[in-house]
Protein backbone atom coordinates (compact mmCIF):
# COMPACT_ATOMS: atom_id res chain seq x y z
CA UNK A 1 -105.21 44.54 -18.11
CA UNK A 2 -108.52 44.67 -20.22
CA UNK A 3 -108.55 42.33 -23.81
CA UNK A 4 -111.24 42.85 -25.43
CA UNK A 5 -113.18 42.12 -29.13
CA UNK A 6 -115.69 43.62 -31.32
CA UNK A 7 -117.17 43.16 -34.74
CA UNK A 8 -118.05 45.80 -37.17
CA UNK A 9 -118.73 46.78 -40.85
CA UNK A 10 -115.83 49.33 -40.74
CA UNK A 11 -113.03 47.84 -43.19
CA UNK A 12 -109.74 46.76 -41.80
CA UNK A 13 -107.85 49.73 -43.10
CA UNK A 14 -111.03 52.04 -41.49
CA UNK A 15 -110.75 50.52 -38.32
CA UNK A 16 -106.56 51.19 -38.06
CA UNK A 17 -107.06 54.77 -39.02
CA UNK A 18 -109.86 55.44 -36.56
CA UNK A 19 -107.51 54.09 -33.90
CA UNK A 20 -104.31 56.69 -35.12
CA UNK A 21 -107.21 59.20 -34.78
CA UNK A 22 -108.27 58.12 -31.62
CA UNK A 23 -105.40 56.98 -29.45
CA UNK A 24 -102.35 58.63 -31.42
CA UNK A 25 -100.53 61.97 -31.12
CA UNK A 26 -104.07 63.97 -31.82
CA UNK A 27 -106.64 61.97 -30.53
CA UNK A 28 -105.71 60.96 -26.82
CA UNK A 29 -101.76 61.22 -27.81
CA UNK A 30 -100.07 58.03 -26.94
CA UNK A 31 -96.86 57.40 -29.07
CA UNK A 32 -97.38 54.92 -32.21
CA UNK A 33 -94.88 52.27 -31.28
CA UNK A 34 -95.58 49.79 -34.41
CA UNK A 35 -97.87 49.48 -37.27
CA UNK A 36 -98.88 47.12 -39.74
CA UNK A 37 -101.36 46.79 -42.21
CA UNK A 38 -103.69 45.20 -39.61
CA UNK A 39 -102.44 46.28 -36.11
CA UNK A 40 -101.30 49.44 -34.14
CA UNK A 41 -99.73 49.47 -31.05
CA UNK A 42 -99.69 52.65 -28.57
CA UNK A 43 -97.84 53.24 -25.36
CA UNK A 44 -97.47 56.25 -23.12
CA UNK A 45 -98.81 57.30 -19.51
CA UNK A 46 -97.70 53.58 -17.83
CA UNK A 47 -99.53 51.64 -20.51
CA UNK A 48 -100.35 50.30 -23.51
CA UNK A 49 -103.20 49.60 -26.33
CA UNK A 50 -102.60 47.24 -29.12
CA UNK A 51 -105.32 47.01 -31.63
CA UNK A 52 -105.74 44.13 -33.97
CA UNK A 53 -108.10 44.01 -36.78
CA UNK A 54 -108.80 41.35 -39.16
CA UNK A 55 -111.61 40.57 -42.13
CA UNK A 56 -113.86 37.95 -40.60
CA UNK A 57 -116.74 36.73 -43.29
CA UNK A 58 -118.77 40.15 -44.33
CA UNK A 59 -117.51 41.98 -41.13
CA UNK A 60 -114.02 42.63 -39.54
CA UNK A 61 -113.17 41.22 -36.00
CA UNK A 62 -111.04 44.16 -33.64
CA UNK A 63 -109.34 42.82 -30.99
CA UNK A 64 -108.01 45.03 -28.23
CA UNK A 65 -105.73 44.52 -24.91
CA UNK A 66 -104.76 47.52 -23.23
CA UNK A 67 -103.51 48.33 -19.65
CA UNK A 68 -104.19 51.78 -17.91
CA UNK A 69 -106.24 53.11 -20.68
CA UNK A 70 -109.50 50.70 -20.30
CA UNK A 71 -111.73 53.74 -20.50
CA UNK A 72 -110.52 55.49 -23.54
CA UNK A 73 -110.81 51.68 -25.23
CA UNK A 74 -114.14 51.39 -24.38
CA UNK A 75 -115.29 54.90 -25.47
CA UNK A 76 -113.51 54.40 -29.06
CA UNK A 77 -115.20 50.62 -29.39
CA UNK A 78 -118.36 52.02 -28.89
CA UNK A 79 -117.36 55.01 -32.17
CA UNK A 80 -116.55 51.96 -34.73
């Protein structure tokens, strides 16, 4: 299991769509499990990735854990 955080100038609401895009049903198509204004959570092919993003001062702090799907979360922290 991988957790891991980044900052960055995308908005909260940016950084939620990018990771539908990315991980969902047309990016790398894991199923959307639950969403909220500030969090998606993914699962499919024996794992998961939950993304977290909040406002944090003139930035906004994404916070990932993810198991069997560390490389695909490390190619779409390095997009936002």
């Amino acid at each position: 299991m991988l957790h891991i955080a980044k900052e960055t100038h995308h908005t909260l609401e940016e950084v939620i769509q990018a990771a539908i895009a990315f991980f969902g049903p047309g990016g790398v198509g894991l199923a959307i499990k639950e969403q909220t204004a500030g969090s998606v959570w993914f699962e499919g092919g024996g794992g998961h990735v939950i993304v977290q993003a909040q406002p944090k001062d003139a930035v906004t702090e994404v916070d990932i854990e993810t198991r069997e799907w560390e490389y695909p979360v490390r190619q779409f922290l390095e997009k936002i």
